[in-house]
C-alpha atoms as a PDB file:
ATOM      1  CA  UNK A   1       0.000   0.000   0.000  1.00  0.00           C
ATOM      2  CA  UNK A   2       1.042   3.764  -0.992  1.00  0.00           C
ATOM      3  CA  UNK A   3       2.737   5.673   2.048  1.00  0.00           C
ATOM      4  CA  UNK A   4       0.876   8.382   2.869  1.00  0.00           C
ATOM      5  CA  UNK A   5       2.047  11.753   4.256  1.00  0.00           C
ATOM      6  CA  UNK A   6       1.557  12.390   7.700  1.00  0.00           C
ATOM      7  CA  UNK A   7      -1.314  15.184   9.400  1.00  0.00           C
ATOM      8  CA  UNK A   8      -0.261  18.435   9.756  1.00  0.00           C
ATOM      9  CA  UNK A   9      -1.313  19.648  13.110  1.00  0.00           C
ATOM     10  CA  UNK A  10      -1.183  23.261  13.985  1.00  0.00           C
ATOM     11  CA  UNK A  11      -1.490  23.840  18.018  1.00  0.00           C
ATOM     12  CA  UNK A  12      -2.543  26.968  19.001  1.00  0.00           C
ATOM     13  CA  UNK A  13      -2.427  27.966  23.013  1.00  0.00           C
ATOM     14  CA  UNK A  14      -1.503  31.394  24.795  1.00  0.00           C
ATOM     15  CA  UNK A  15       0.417  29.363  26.937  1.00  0.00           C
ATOM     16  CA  UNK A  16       3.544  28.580  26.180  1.00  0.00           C
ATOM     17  CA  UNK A  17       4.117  25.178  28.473  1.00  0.00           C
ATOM     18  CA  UNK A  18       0.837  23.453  26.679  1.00  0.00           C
ATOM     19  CA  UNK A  19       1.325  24.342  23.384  1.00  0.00           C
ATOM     20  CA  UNK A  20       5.185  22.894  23.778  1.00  0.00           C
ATOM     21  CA  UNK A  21       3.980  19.918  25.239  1.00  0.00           C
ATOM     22  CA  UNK A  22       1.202  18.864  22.779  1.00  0.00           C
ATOM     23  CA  UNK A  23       3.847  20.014  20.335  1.00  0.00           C
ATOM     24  CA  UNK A  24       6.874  17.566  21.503  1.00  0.00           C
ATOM     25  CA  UNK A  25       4.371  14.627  22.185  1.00  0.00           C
ATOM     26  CA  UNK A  26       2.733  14.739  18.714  1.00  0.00           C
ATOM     27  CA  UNK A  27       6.179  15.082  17.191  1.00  0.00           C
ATOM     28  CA  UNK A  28       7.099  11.469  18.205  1.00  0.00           C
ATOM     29  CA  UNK A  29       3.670  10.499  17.480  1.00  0.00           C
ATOM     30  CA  UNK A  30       5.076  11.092  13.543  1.00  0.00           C
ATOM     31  CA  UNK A  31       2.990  14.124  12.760  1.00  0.00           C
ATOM     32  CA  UNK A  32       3.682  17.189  11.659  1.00  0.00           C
ATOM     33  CA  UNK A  33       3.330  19.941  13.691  1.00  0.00           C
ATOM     34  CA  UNK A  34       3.185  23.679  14.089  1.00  0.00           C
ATOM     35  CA  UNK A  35       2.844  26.084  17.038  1.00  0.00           C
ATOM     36  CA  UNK A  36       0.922  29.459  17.457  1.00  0.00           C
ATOM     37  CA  UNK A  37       0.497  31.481  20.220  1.00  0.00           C
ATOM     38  CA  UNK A  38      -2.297  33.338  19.601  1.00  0.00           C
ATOM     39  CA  UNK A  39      -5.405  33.771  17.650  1.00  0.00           C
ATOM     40  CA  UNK A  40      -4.447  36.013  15.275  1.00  0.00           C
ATOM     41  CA  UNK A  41      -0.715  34.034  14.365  1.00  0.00           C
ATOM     42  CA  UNK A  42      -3.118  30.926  13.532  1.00  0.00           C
ATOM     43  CA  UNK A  43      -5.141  32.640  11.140  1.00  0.00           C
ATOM     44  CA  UNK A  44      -2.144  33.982   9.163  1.00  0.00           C
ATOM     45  CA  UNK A  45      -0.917  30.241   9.432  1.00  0.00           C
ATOM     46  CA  UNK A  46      -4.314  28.769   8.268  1.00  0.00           C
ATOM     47  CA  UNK A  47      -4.339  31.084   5.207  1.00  0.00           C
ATOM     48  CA  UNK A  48      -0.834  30.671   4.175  1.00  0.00           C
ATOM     49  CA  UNK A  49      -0.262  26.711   4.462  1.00  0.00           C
ATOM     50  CA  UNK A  50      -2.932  23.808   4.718  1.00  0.00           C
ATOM     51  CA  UNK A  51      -3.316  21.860   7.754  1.00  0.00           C
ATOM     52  CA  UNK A  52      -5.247  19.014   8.640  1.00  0.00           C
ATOM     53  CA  UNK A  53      -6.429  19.675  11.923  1.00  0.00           C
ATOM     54  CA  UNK A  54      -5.932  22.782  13.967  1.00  0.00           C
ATOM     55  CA  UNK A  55      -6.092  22.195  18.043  1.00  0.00           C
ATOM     56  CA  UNK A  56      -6.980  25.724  19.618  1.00  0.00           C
ATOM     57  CA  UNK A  57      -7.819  27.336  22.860  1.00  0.00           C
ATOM     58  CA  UNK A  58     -11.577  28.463  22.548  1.00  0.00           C
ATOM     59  CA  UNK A  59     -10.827  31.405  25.014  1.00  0.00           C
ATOM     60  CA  UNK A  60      -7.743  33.499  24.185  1.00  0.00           C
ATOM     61  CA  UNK A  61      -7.111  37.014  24.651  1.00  0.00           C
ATOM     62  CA  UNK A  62      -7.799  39.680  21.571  1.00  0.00           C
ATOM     63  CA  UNK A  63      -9.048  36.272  19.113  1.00  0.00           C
ATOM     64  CA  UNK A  64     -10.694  33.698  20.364  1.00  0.00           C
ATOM     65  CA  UNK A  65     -10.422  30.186  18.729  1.00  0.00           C
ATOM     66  CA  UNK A  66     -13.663  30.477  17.237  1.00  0.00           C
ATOM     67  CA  UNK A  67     -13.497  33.662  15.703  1.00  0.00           C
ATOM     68  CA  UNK A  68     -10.230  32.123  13.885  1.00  0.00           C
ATOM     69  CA  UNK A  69     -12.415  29.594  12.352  1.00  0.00           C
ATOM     70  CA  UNK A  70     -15.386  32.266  11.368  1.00  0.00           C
ATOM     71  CA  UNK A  71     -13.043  34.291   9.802  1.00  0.00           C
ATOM     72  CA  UNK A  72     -11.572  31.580   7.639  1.00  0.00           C
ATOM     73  CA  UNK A  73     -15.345  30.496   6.449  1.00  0.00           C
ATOM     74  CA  UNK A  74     -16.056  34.447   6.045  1.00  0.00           C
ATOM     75  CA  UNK A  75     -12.804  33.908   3.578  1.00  0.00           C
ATOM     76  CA  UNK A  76     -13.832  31.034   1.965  1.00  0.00           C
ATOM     77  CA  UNK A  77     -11.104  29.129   1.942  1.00  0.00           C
ATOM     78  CA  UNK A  78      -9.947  25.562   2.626  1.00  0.00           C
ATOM     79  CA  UNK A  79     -10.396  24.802   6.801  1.00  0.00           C
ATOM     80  CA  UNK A  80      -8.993  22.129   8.660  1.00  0.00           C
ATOM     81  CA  UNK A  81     -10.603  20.574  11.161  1.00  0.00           C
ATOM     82  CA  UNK A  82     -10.900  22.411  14.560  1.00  0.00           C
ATOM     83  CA  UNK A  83     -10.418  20.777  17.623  1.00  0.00           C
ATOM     84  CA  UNK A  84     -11.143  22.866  20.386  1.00  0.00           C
ATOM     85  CA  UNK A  85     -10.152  22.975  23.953  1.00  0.00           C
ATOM     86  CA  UNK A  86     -10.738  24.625  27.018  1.00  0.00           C
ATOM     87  CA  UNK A  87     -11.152  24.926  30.934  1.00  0.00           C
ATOM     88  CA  UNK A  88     -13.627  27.245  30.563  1.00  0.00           C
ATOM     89  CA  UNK A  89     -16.196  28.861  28.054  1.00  0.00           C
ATOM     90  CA  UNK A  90     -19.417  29.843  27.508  1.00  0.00           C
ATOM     91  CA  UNK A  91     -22.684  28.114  26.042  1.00  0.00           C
ATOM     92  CA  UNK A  92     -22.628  30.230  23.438  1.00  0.00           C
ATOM     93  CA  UNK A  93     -18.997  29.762  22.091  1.00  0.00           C
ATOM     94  CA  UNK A  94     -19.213  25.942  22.242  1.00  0.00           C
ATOM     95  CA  UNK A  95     -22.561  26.341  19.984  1.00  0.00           C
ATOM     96  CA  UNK A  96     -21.170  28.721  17.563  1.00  0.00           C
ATOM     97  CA  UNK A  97     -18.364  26.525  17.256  1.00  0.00           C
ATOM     98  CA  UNK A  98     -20.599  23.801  16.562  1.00  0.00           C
ATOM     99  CA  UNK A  99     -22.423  25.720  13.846  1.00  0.00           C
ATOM    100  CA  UNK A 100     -19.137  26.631  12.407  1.00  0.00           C
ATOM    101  CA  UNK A 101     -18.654  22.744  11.774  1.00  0.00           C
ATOM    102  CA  UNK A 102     -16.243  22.549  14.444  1.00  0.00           C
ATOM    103  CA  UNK A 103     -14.696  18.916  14.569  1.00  0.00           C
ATOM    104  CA  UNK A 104     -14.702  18.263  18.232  1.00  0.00           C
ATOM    105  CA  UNK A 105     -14.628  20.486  21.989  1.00  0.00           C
ATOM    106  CA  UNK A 106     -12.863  18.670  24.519  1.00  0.00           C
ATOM    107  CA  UNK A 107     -12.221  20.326  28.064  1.00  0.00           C
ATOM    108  CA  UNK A 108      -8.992  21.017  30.133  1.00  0.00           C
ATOM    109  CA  UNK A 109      -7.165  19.220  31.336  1.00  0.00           C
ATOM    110  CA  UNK A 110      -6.444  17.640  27.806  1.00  0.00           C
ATOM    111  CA  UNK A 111      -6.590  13.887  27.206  1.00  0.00           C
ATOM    112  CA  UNK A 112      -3.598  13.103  25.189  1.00  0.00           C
ATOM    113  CA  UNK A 113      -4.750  10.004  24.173  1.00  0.00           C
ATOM    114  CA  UNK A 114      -8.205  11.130  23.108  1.00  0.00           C
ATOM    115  CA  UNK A 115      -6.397  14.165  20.569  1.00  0.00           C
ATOM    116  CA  UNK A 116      -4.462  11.142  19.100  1.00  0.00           C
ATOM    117  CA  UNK A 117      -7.479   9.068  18.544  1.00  0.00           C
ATOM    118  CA  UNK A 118      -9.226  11.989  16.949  1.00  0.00           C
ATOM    119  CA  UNK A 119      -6.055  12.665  14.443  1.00  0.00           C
ATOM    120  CA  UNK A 120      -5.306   9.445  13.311  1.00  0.00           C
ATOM    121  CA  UNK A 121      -8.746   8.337  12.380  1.00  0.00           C
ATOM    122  CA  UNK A 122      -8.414   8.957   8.915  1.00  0.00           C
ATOM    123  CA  UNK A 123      -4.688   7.160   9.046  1.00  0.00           C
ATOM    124  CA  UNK A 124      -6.121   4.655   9.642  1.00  0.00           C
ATOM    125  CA  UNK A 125      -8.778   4.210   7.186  1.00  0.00           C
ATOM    126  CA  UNK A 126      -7.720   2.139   4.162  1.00  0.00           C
ATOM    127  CA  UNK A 127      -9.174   2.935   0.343  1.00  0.00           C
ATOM    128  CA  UNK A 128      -8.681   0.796  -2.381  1.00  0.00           C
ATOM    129  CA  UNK A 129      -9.510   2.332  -5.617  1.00  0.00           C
ATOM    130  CA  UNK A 130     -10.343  -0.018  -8.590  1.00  0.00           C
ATOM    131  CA  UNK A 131     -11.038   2.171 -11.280  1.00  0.00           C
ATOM    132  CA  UNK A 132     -10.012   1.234 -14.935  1.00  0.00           C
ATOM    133  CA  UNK A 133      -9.988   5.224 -16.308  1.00  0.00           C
ATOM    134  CA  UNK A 134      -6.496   6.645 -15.562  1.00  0.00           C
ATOM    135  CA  UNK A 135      -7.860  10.750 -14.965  1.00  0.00           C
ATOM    136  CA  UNK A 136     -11.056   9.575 -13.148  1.00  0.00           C
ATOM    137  CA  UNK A 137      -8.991   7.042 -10.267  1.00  0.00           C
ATOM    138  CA  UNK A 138      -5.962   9.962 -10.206  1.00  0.00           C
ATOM    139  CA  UNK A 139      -8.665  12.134  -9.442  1.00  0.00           C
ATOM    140  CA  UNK A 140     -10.372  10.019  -6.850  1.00  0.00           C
ATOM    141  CA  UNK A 141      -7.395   9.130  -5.053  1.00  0.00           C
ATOM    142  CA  UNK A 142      -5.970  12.661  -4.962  1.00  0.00           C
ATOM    143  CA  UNK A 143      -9.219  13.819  -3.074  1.00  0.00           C
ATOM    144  CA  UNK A 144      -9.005  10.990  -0.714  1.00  0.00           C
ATOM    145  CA  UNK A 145      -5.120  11.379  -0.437  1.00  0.00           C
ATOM    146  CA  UNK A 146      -6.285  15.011   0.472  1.00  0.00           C
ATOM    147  CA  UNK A 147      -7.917  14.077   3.190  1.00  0.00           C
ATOM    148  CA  UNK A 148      -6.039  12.029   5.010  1.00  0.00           C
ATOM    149  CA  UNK A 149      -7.177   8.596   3.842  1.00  0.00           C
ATOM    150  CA  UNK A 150      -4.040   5.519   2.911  1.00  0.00           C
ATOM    151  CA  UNK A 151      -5.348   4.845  -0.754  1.00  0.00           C
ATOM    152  CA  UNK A 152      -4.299   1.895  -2.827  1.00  0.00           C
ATOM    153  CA  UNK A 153      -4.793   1.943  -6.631  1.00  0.00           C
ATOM    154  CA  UNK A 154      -5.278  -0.349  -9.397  1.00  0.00           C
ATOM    155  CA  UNK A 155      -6.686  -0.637 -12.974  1.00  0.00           C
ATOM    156  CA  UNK A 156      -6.278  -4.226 -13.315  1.00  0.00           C
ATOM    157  CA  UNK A 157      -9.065  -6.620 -12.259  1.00  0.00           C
ATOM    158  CA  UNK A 158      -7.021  -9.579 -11.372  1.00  0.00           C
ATOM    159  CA  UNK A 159      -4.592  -7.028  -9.290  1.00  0.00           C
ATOM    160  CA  UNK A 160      -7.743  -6.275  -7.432  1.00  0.00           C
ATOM    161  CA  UNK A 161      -8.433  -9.179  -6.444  1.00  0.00           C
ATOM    162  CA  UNK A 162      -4.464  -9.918  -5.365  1.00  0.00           C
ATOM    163  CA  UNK A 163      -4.784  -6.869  -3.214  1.00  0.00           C
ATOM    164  CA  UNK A 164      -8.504  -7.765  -1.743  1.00  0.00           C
ATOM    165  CA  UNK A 165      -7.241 -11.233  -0.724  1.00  0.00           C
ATOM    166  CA  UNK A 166      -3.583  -9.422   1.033  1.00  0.00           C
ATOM    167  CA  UNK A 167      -5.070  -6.800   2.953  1.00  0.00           C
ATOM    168  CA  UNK A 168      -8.739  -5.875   4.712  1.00  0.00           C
ATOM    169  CA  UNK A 169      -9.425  -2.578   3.734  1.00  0.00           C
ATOM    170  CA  UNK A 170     -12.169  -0.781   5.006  1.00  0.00           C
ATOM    171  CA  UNK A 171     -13.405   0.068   1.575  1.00  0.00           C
ATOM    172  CA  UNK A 172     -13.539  -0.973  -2.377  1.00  0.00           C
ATOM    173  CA  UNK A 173     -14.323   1.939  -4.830  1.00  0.00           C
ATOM    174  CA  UNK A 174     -15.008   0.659  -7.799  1.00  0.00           C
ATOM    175  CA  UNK A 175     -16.699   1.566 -11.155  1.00  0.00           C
ATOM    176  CA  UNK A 176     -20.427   0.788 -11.369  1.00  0.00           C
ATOM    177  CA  UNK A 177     -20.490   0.710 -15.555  1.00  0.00           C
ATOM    178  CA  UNK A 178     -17.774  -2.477 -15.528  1.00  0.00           C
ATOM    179  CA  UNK A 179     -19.123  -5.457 -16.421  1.00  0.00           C
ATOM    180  CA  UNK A 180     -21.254  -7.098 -13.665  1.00  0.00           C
ATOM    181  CA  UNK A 181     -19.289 -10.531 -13.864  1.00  0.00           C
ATOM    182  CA  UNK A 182     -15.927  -8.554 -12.628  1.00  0.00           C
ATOM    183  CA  UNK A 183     -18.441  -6.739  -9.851  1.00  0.00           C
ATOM    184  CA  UNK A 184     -19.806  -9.911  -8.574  1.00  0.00           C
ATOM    185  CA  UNK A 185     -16.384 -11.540  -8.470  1.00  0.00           C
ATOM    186  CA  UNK A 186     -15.243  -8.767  -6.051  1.00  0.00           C
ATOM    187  CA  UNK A 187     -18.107  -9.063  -4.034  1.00  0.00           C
ATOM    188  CA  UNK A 188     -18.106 -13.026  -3.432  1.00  0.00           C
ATOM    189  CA  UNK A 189     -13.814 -12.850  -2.894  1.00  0.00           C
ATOM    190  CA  UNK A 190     -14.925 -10.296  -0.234  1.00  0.00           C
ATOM    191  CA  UNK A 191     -18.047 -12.248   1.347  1.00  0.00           C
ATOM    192  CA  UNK A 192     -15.756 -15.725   0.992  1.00  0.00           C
ATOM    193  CA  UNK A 193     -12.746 -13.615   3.305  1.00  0.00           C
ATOM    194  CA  UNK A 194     -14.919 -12.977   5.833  1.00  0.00           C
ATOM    195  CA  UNK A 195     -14.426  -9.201   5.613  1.00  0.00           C
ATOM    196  CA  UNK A 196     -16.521  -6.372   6.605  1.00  0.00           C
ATOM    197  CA  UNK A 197     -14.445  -4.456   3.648  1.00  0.00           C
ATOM    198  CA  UNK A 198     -17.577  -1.701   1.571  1.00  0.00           C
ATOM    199  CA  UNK A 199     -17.950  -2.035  -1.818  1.00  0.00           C
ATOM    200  CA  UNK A 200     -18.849   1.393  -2.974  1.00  0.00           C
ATOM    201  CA  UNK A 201     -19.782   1.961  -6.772  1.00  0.00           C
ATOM    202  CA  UNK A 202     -18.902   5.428  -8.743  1.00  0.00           C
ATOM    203  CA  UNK A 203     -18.403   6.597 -12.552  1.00  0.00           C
ATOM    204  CA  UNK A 204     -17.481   9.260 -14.544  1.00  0.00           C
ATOM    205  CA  UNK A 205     -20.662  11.369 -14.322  1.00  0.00           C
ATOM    206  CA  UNK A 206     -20.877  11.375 -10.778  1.00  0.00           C
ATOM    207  CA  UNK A 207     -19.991  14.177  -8.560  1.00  0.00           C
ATOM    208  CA  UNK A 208     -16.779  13.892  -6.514  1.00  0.00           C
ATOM    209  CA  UNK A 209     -18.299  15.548  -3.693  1.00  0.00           C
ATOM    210  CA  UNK A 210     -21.433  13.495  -3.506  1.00  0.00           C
ATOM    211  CA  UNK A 211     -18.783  10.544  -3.463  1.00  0.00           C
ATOM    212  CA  UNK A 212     -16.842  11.923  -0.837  1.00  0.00           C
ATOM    213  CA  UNK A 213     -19.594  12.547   1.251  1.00  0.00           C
ATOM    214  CA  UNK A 214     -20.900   8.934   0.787  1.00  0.00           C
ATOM    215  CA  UNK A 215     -17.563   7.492   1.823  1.00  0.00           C
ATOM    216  CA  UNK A 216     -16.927   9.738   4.668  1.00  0.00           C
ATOM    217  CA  UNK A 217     -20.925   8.638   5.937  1.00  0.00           C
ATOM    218  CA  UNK A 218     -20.496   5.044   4.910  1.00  0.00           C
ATOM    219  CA  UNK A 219     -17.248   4.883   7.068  1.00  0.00           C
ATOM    220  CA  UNK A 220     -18.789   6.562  10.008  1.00  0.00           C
ATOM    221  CA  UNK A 221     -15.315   9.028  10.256  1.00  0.00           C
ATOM    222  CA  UNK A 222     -16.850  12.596   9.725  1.00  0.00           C
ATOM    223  CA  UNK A 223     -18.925  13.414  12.320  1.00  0.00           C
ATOM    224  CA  UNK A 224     -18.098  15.970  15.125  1.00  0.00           C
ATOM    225  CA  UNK A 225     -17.457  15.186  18.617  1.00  0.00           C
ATOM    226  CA  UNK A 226     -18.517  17.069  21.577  1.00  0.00           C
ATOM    227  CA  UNK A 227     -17.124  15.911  25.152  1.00  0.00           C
END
């Protein structure tokens, strides 16, 4: 299976001990990892390099975490994921942040282990797309790639199948106009391994956001977290 890069965290915390403490421990966790100390220094961050996930202080002086994330939707550009922290903070923020799309609030003091769960839930995820057109599975793959997914890739039919019978991933994408004996055969090597790998079916004409969307639901990996 392909290598994929790993998440690019930026940690955001007015103070200094916490953010260089999440910072160090994710470091030998393998990601990749910047520090801000304020509101403002993540937004200039945010709009000048892509992260995956951002972990932020809800309440900091001047900008708050939230208003970091409002601004970048008022901008309309690309946002990670927010994961928000804090000892204390109001109804209203947490709800606001929720409307924003906010990933997930956790409260101070910070679970280590929970952050890690959260940020290597995609890494975990395995895709293999089975596509015979070249530009529509480079396409596919890139958007997955994107977000974090480990994506295998194939054209071949019998390499398919090779791949399906070495490792369990979580899901096949394959195309839906192929001929239904190749479709079937994918389905019963599945069924006959026991595995609880989903067989999702795309083409050309459908829309890669639509797809996305059905992956990310089908997989169960997209939806916020409040604790």
């Amino acid at each position: 299976m392909e290598a994929t890069r790993p998440n690019r965290v930026l940690i955001v915390d007015d103070h200094p001990a916490i953010r260089e403490t999440m910072n160090d421990i994710l470091n030998e966790e393998g990601f990749d990892t910047q520090i801000a100390a304020d509101g403002k220094e993540a937004l200039d961050l945010c709009l000048s390099k892509h992260f995956d996930f951002v972990l932020i202080d809800i309440q900091m002086p001047e900008m708050n975490g939230v208003e970091v994330l409002k601004q970048l939707k008022e901008q309309n550009v690309k946002c990670p994921k927010f994961i928000f922290f804090s000892a204390y903070s109001t109804q209203e923020l947490q709800d606001l942040a929720n409307s924003l799309g906010a990933y997930a609030f956790l409260k101070k003091p910070i679970k280590v282990e929970k952050i890690l769960n959260l940020i290597r839930l995609k890494r975990n995820i395995s895709i293999l797309i089975h596509l015979k057109d070249d530009d529509l599975r480079h396409r596919i793959s890139d958007l997955l790639e994107e977000k974090g997914y480990m994506v295998s890739r194939t054209s071949s039919h019998d390499d398919a199948l090779i791949k399906i019978r070495q490792i369990n991933y979580n899901c096949i994408v394959f195309d839906s106009d192929s001929p239904s004996i190749e479709q079937e055969v994918i389905k019963n090597t599945i069924k006959s391994l026991d595995s609880d790998t989903l067989c999702i079916e795309t083409n050309e004409d459908e829309d890669m956001k639509k797809l996305l969307k059905t992956i990310s639901f089908q997989l169960d990996d997209s939806q916020p977290i409040f604790n």
